[in-house]
C-alpha atoms as a PDB file:
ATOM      1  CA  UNK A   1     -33.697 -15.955 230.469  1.00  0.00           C
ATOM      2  CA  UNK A   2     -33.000 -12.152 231.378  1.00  0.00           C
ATOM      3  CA  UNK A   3     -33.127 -10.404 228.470  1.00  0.00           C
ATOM      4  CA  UNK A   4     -30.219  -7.275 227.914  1.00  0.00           C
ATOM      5  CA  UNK A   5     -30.810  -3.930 228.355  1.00  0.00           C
ATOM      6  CA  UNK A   6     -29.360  -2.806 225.141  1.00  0.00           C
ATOM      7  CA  UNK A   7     -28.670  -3.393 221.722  1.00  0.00           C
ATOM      8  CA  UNK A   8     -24.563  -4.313 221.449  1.00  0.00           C
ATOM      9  CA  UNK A   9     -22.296  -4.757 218.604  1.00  0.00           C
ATOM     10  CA  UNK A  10     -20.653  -8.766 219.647  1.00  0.00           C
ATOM     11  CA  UNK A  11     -23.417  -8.846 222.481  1.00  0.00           C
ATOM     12  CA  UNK A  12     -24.198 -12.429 223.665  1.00  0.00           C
ATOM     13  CA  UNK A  13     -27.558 -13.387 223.440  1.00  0.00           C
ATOM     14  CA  UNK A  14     -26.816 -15.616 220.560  1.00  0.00           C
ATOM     15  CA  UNK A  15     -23.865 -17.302 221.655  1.00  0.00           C
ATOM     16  CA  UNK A  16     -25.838 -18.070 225.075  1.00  0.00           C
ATOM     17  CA  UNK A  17     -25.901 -21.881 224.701  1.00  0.00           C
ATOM     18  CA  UNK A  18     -22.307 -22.133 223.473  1.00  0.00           C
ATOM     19  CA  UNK A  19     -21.279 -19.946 226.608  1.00  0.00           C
ATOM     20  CA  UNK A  20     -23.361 -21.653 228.801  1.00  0.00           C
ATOM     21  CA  UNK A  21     -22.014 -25.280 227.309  1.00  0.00           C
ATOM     22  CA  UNK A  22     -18.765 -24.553 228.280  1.00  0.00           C
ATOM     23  CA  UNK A  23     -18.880 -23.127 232.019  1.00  0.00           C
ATOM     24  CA  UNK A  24     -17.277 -24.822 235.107  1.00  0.00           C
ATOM     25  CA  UNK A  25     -19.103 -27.291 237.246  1.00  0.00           C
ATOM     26  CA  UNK A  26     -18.610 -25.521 240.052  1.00  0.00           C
ATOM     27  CA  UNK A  27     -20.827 -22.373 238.149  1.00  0.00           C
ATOM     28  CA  UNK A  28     -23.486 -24.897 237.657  1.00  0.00           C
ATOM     29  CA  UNK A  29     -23.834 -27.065 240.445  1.00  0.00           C
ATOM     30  CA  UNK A  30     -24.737 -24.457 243.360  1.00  0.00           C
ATOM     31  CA  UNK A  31     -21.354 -24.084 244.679  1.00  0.00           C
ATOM     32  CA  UNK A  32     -20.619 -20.775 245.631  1.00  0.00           C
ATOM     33  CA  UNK A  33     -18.442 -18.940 243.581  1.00  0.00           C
ATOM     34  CA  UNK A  34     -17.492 -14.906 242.388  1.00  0.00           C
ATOM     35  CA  UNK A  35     -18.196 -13.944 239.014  1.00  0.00           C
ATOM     36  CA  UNK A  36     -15.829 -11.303 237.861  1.00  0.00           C
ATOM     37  CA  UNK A  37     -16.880  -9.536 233.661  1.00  0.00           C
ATOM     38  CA  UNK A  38     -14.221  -6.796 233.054  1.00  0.00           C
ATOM     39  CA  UNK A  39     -15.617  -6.102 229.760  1.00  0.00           C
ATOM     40  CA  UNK A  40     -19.424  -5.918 230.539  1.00  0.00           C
ATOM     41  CA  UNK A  41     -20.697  -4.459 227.398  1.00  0.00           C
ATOM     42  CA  UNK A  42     -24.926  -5.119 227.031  1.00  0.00           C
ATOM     43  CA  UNK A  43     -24.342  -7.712 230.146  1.00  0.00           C
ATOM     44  CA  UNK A  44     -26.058 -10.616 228.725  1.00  0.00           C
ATOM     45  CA  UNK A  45     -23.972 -13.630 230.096  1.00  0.00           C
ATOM     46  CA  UNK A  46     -23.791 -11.954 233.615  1.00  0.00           C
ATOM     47  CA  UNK A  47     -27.865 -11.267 233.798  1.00  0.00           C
ATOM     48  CA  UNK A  48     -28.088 -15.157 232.380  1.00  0.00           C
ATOM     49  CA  UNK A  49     -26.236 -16.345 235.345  1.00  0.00           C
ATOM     50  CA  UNK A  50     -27.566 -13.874 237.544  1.00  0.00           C
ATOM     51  CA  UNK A  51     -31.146 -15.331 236.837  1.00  0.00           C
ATOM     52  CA  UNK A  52     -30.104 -18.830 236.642  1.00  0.00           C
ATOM     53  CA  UNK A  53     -31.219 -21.529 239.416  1.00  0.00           C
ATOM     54  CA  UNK A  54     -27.624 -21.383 240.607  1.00  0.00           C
ATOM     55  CA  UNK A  55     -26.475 -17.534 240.980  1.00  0.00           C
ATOM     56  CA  UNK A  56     -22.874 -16.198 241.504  1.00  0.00           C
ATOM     57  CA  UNK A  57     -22.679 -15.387 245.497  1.00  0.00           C
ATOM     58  CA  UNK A  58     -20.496 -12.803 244.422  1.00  0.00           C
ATOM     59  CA  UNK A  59     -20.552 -10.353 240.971  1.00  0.00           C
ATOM     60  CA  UNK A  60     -18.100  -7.732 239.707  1.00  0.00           C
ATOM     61  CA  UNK A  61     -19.413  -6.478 236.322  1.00  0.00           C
ATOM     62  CA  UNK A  62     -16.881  -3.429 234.738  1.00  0.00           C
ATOM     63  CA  UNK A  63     -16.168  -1.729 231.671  1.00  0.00           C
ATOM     64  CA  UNK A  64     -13.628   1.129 230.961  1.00  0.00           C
ATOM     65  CA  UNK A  65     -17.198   2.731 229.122  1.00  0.00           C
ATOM     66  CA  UNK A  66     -18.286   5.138 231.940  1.00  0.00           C
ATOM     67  CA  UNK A  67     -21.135   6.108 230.027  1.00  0.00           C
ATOM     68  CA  UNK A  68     -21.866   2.732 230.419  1.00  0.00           C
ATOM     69  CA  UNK A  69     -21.868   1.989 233.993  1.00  0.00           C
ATOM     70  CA  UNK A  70     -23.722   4.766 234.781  1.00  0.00           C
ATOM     71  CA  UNK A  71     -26.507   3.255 232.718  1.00  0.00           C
ATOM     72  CA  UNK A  72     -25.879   0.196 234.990  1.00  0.00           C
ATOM     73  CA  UNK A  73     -25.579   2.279 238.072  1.00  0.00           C
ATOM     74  CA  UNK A  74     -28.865   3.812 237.320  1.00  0.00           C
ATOM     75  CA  UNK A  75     -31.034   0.851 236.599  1.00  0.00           C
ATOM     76  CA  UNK A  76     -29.630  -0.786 239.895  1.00  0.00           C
ATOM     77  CA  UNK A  77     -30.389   2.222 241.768  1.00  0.00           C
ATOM     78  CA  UNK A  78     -33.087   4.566 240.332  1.00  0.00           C
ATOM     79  CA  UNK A  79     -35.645   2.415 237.881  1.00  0.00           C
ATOM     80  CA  UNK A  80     -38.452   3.876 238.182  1.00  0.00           C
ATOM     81  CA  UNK A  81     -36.776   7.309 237.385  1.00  0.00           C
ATOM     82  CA  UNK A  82     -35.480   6.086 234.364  1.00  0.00           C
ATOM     83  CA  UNK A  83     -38.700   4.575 232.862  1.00  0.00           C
ATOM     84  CA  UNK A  84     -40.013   7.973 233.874  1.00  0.00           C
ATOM     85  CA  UNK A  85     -37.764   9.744 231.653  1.00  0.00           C
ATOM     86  CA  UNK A  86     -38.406   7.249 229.099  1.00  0.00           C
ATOM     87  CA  UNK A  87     -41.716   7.273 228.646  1.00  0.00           C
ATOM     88  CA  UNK A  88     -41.354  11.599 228.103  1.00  0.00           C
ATOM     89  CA  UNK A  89     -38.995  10.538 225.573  1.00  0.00           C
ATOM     90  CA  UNK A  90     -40.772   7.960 223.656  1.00  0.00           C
ATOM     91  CA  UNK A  91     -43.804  10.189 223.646  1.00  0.00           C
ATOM     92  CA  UNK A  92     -42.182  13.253 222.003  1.00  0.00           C
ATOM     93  CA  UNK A  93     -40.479  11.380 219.595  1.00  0.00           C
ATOM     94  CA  UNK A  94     -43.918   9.125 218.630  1.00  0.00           C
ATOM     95  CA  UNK A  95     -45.299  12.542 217.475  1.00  0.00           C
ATOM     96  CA  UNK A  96     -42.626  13.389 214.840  1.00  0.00           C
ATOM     97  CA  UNK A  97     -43.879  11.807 211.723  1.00  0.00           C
ATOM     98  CA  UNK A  98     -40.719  11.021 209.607  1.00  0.00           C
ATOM     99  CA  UNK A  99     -36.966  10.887 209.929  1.00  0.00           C
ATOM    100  CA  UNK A 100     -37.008  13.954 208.823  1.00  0.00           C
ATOM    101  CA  UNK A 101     -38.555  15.314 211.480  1.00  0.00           C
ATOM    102  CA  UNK A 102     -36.782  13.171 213.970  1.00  0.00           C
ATOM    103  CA  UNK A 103     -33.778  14.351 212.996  1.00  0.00           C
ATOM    104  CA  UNK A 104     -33.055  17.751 214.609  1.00  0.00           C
ATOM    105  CA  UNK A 105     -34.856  15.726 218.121  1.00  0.00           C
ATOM    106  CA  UNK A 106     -31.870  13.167 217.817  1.00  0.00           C
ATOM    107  CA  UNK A 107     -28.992  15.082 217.084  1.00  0.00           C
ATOM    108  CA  UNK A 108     -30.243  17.658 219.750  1.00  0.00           C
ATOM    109  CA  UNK A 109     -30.280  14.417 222.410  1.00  0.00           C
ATOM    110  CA  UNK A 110     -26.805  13.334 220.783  1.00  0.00           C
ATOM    111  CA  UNK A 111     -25.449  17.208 221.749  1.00  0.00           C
ATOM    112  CA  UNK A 112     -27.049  16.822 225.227  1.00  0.00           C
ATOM    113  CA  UNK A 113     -25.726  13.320 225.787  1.00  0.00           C
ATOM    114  CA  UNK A 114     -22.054  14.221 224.334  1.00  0.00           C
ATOM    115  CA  UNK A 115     -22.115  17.592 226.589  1.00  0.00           C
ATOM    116  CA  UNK A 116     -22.032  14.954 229.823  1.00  0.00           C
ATOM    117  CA  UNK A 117     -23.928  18.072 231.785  1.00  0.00           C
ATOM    118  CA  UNK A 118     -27.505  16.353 233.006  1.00  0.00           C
ATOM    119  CA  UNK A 119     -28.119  14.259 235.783  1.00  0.00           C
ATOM    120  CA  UNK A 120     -26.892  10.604 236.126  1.00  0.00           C
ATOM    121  CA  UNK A 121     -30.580   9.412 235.340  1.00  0.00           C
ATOM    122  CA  UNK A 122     -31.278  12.110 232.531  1.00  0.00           C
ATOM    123  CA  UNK A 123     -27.998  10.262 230.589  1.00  0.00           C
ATOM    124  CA  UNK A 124     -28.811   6.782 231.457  1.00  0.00           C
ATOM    125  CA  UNK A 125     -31.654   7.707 229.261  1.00  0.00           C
ATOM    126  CA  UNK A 126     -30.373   9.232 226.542  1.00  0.00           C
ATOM    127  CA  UNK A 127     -27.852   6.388 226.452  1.00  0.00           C
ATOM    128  CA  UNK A 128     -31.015   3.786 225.909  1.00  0.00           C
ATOM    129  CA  UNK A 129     -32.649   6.486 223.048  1.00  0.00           C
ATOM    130  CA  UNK A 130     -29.382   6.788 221.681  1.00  0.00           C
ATOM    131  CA  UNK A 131     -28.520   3.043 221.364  1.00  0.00           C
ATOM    132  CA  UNK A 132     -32.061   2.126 220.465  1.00  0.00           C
ATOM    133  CA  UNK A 133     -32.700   5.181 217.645  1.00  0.00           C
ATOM    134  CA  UNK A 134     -29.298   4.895 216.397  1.00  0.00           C
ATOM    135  CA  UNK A 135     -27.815   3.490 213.789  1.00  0.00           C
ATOM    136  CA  UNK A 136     -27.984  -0.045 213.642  1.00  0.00           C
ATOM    137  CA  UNK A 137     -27.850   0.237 217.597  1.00  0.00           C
ATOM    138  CA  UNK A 138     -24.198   0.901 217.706  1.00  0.00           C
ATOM    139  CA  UNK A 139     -22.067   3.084 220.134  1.00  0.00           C
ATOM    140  CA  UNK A 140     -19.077   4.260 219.171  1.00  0.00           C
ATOM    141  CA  UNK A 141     -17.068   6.986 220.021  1.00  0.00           C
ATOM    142  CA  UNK A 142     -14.494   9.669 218.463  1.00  0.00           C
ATOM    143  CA  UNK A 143     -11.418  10.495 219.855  1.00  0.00           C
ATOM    144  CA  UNK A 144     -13.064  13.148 221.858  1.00  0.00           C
ATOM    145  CA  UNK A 145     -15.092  10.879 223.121  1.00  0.00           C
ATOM    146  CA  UNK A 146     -17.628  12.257 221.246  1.00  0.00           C
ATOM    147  CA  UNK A 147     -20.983   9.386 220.814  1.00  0.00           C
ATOM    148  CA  UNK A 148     -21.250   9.680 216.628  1.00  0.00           C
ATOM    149  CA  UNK A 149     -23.499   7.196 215.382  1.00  0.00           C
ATOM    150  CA  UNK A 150     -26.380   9.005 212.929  1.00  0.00           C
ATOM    151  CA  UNK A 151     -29.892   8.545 213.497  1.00  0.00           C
ATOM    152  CA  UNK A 152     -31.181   4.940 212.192  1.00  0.00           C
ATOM    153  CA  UNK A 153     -34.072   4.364 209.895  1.00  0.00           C
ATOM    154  CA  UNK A 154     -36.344   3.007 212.630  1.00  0.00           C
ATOM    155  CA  UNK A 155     -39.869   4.448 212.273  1.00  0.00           C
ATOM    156  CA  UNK A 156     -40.761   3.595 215.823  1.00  0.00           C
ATOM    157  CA  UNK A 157     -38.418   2.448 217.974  1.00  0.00           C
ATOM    158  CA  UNK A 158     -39.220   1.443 221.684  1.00  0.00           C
ATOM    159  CA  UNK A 159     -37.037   3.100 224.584  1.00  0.00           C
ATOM    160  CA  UNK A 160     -39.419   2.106 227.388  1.00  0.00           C
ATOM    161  CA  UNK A 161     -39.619  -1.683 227.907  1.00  0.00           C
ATOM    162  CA  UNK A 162     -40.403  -1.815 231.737  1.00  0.00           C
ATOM    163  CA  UNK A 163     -40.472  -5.634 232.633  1.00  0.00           C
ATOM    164  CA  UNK A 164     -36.493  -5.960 231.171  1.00  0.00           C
ATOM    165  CA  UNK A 165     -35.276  -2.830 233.041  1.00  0.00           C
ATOM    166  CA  UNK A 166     -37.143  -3.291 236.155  1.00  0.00           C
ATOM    167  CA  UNK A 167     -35.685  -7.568 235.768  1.00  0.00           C
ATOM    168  CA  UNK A 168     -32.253  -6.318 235.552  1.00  0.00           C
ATOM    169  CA  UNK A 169     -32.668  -3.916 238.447  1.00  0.00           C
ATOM    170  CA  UNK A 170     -33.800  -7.028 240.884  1.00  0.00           C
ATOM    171  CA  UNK A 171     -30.734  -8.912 239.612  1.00  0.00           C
ATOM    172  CA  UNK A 172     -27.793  -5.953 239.692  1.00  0.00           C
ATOM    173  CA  UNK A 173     -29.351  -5.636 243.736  1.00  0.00           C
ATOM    174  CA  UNK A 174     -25.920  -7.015 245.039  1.00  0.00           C
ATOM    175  CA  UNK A 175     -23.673  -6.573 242.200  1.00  0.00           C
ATOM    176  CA  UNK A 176     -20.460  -4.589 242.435  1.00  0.00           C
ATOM    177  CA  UNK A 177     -20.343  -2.173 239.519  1.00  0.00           C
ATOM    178  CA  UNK A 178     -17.127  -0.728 238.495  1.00  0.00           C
ATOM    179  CA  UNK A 179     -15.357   1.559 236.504  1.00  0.00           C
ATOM    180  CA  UNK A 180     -12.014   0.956 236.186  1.00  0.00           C
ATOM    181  CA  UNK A 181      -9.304  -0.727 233.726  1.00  0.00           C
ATOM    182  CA  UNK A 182      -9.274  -4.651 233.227  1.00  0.00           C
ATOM    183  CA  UNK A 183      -6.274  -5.161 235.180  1.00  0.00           C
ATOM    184  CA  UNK A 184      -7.369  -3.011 238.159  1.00  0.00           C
ATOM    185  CA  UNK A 185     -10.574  -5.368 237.834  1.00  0.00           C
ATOM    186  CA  UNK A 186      -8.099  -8.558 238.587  1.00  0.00           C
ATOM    187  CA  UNK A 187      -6.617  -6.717 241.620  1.00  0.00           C
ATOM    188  CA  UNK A 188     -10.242  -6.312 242.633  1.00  0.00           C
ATOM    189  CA  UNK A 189     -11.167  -9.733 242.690  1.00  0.00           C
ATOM    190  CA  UNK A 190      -8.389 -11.264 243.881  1.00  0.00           C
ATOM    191  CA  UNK A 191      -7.645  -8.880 246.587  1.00  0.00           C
ATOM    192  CA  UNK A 192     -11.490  -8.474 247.878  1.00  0.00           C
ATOM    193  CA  UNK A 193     -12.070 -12.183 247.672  1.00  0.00           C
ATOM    194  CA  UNK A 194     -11.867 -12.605 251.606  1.00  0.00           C
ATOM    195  CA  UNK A 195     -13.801 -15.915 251.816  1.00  0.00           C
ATOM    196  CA  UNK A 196     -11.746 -17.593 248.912  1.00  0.00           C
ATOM    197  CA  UNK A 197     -14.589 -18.227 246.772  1.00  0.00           C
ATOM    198  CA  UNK A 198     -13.630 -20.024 243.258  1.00  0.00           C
ATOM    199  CA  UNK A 199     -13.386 -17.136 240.790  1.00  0.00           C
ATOM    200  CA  UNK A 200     -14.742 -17.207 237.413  1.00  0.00           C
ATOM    201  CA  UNK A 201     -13.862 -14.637 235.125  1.00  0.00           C
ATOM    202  CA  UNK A 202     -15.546 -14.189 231.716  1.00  0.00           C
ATOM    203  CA  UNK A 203     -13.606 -11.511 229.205  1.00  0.00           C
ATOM    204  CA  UNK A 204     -15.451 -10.169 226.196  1.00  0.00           C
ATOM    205  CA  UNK A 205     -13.219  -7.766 225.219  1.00  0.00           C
ATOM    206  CA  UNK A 206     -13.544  -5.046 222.190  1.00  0.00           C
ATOM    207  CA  UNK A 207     -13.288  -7.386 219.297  1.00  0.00           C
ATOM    208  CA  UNK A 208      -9.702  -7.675 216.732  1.00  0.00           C
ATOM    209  CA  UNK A 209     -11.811  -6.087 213.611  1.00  0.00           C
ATOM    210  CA  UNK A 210     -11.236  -8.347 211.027  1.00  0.00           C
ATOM    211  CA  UNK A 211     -10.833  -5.211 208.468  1.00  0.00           C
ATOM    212  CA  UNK A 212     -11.556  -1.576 209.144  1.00  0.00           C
ATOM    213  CA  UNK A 213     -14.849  -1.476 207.746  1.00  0.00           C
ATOM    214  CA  UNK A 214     -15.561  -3.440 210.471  1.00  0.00           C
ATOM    215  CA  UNK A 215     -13.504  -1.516 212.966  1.00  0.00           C
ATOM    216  CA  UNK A 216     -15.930  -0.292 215.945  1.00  0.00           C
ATOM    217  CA  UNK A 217     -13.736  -0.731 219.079  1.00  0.00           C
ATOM    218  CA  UNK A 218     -14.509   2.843 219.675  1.00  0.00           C
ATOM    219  CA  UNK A 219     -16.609   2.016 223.196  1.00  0.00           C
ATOM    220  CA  UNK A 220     -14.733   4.635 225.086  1.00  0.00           C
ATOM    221  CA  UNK A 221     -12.310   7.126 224.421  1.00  0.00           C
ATOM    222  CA  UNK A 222      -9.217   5.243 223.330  1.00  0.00           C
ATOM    223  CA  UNK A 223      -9.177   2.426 221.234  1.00  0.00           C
ATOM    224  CA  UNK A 224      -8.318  -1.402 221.855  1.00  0.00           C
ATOM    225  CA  UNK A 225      -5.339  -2.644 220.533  1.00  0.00           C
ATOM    226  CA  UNK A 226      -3.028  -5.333 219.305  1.00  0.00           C
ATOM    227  CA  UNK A 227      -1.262  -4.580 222.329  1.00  0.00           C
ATOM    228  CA  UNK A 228      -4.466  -4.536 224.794  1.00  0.00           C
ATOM    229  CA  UNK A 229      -5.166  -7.581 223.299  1.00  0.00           C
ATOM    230  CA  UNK A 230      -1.272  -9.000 224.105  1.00  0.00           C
ATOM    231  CA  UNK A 231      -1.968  -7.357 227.463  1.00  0.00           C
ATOM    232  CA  UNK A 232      -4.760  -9.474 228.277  1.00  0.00           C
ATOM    233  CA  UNK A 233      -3.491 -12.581 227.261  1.00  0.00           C
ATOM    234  CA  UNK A 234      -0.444 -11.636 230.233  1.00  0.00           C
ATOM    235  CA  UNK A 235      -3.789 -11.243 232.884  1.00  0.00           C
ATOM    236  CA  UNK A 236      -5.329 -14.683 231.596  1.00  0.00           C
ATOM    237  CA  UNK A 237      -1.641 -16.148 232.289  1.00  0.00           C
ATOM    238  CA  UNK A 238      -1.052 -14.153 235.385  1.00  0.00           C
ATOM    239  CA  UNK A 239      -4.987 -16.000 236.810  1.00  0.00           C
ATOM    240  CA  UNK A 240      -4.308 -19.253 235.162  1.00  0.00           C
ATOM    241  CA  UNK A 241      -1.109 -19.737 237.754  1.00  0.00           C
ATOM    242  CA  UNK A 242      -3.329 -18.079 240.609  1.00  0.00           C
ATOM    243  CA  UNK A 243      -5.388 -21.498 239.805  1.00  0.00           C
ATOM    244  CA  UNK A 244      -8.484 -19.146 238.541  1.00  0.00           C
ATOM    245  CA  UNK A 245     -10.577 -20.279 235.254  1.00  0.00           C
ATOM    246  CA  UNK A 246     -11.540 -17.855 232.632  1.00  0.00           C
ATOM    247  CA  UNK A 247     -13.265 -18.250 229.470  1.00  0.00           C
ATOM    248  CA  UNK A 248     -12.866 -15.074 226.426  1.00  0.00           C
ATOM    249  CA  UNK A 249     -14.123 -14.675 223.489  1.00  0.00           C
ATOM    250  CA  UNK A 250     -13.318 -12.913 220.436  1.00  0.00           C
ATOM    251  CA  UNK A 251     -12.956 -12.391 216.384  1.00  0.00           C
ATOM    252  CA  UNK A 252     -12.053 -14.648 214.465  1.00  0.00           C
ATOM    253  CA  UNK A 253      -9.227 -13.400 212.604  1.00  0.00           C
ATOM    254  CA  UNK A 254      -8.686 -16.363 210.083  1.00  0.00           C
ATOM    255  CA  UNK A 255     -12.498 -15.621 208.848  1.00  0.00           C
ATOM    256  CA  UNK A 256     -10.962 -13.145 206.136  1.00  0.00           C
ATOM    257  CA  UNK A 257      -7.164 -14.540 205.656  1.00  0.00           C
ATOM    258  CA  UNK A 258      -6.198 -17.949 206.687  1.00  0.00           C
ATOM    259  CA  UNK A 259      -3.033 -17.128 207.200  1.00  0.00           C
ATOM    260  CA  UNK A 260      -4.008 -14.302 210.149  1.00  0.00           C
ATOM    261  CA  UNK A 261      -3.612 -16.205 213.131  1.00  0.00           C
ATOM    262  CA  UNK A 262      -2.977 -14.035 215.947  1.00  0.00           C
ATOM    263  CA  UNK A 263      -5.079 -15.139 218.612  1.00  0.00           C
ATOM    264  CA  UNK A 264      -4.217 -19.182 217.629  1.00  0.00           C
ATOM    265  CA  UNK A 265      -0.700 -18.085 218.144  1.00  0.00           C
ATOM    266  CA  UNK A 266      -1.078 -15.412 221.135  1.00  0.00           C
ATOM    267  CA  UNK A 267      -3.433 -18.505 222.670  1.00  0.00           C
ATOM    268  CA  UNK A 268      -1.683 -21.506 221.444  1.00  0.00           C
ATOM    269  CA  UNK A 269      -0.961 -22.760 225.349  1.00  0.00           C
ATOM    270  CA  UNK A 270      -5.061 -22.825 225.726  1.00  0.00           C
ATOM    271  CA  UNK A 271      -8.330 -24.440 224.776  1.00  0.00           C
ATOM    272  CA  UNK A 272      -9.215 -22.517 221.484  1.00  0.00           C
ATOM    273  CA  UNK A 273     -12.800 -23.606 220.230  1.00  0.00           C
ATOM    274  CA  UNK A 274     -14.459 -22.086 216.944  1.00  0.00           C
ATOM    275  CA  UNK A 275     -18.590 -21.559 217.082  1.00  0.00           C
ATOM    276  CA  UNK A 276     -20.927 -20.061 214.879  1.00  0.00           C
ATOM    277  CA  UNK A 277     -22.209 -16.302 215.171  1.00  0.00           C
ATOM    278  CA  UNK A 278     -24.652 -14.910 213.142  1.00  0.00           C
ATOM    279  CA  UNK A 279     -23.835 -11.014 213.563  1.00  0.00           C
ATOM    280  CA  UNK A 280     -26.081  -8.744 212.879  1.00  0.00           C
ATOM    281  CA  UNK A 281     -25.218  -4.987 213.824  1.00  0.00           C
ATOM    282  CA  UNK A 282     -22.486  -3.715 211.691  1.00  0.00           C
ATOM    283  CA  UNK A 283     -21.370  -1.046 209.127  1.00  0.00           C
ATOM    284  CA  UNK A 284     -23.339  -2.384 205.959  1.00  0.00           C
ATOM    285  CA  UNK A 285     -26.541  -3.480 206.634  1.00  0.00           C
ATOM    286  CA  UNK A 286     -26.569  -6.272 203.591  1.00  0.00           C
ATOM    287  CA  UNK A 287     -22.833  -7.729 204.990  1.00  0.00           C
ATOM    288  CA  UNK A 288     -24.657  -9.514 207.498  1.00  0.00           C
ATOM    289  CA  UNK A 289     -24.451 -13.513 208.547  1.00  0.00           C
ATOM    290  CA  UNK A 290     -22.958 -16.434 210.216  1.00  0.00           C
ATOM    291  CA  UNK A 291     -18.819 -16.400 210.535  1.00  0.00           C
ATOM    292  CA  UNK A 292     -16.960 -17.568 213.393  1.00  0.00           C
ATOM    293  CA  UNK A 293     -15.947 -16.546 216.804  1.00  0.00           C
ATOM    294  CA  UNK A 294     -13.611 -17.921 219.369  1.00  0.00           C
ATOM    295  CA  UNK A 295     -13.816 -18.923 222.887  1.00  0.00           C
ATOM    296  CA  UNK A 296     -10.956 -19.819 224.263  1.00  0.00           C
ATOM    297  CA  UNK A 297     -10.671 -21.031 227.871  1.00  0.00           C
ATOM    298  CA  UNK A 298      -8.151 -23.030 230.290  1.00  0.00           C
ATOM    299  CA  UNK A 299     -10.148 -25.613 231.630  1.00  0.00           C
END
């Protein structure tokens, strides 16, 4: 299985066989079919499928995070390049002893990342020795769009891990990589779809935090919503009448209050399935474990 890129608060990795349980037969039976992931995040279901016997003909991977994409943009395009950088990077920072000497390196990278000034490949790879030296590998954003996560108590982390990056670069070869708002991404699809290919979508949106400890929607500037979260429930109507299956996931909110059921009401017209997630990047290290997530689908 193609491993991600990069550490990601709600990545997938785990939830793999659950995902994978619950895909059309046409996704697994070598029919040919688009793949459209509006919310790409650390990519892991679309690099599954990608390197699965059975690959999409056709892949749109977005997210509204340009940072983001231009990490994906980069590792399609320029590889080598990147490890390049990495490997200067992992070797200056493998000669400071302690965090404390690591320090003024990583908030001197944060500056150069948050000043958006170097070249595409020079903040590709700050993005990976951000995410990876970080704070329990999180990325999250201030209103100024700002990247704010402190330096993590790794004593030696690994940015250069050449067989993953150079995997995912053979597998984004043909993939369409956007930057644009989930609903644009629907217009996309349907619109560019000349050969009428079934259409699967997969949306892993910015998670409903189920309190605000917990709260890190911050993945770009602006944050995701009650009402994003209404607004993509109108897109998964608006492709369920085109005769298009999608399959979401998201919090849980009745882990914390029973009586919170927002997405069993905003859903209540779909399948709505409950699995186990053991989640293990968040605020406070020892609040770690299983709870559960939804995927909800309409098929």
């Amino acid at each position: 299985m193609a491993k991600p890129f990069l550490k990601w608060a709600g990545g997938k990795s785990q939830l793999m066989p659950e995902i994978m349980q619950r895909l059309p037969d046409y996704v697994c039976d070598g029919t040919p079919y688009q793949y459209v992931e509006p919310f790409s995040g650390s990519g892991a279901v679309a690099l599954h499928l990608l390197d699965s016997p059975h690959p999409p003909t056709k892949v749109i991977l977005n997210d509204i995070n340009s940072d983001l994409i231009n990490l994906y943009r980069v590792i399609k395009a320029h590889p080598a390049e990147l490890l390049d950088y990495l490997k200067v990077i992992q070797s200056e920072y493998d000669k400071l002893e302690d965090k404390e000497a690591k320090q003024p390196y990583y908030y001197d990278k944060r500056d150069s990342f948050n000043n958006r000034d170097s070249s595409s490949i020079e903040h590709a790879g700050l993005f990976i020795f951000l995410n990876r030296a970080g704070f329990n590998g999180l990325y999250r954003v201030n209103k100024k769009n700002k990247f704010n996560v402190p330096i993590g108590s790794y004593k030696k982390p690994s940015f250069v891990f050449e067989d993953i990056i150079l995997n995912a670069s053979r597998l984004l070869a043909n993939v369409e990589i956007c930057n644009i708002s989930f609903e644009d991404v629907l217009k996309l699809a349907t619109d560019g779809n000349q050969s009428k290919l079934p259409t699967f979508f997969y949306f892993d949106p910015p998670y409903k935090p189920l309190n605000e400890s917990s709260s890190f929607t911050s993945y770009a500037k602006g944050s995701f919503d009650d009402d994003d979260q209404v607004k993509l429930k109108e897109v998964c109507d608006l492709l369920d009448k085109q005769g298009h299956e999608w399959l979401l996931s998201n919090s849980d909110t009745t882990n914390l209050d029973a009586n919170n059921t927002f997405f069993d009401d905003l859903y209540k017209n779909y399948k709505i399935e409950r699995v186990k997630a053991s989640r293990s990047i968040n605020s406070q290290g020892g609040k770690r474990g299983q709870i559960n997530e939804l995927l909800i689908r309409n098929y």
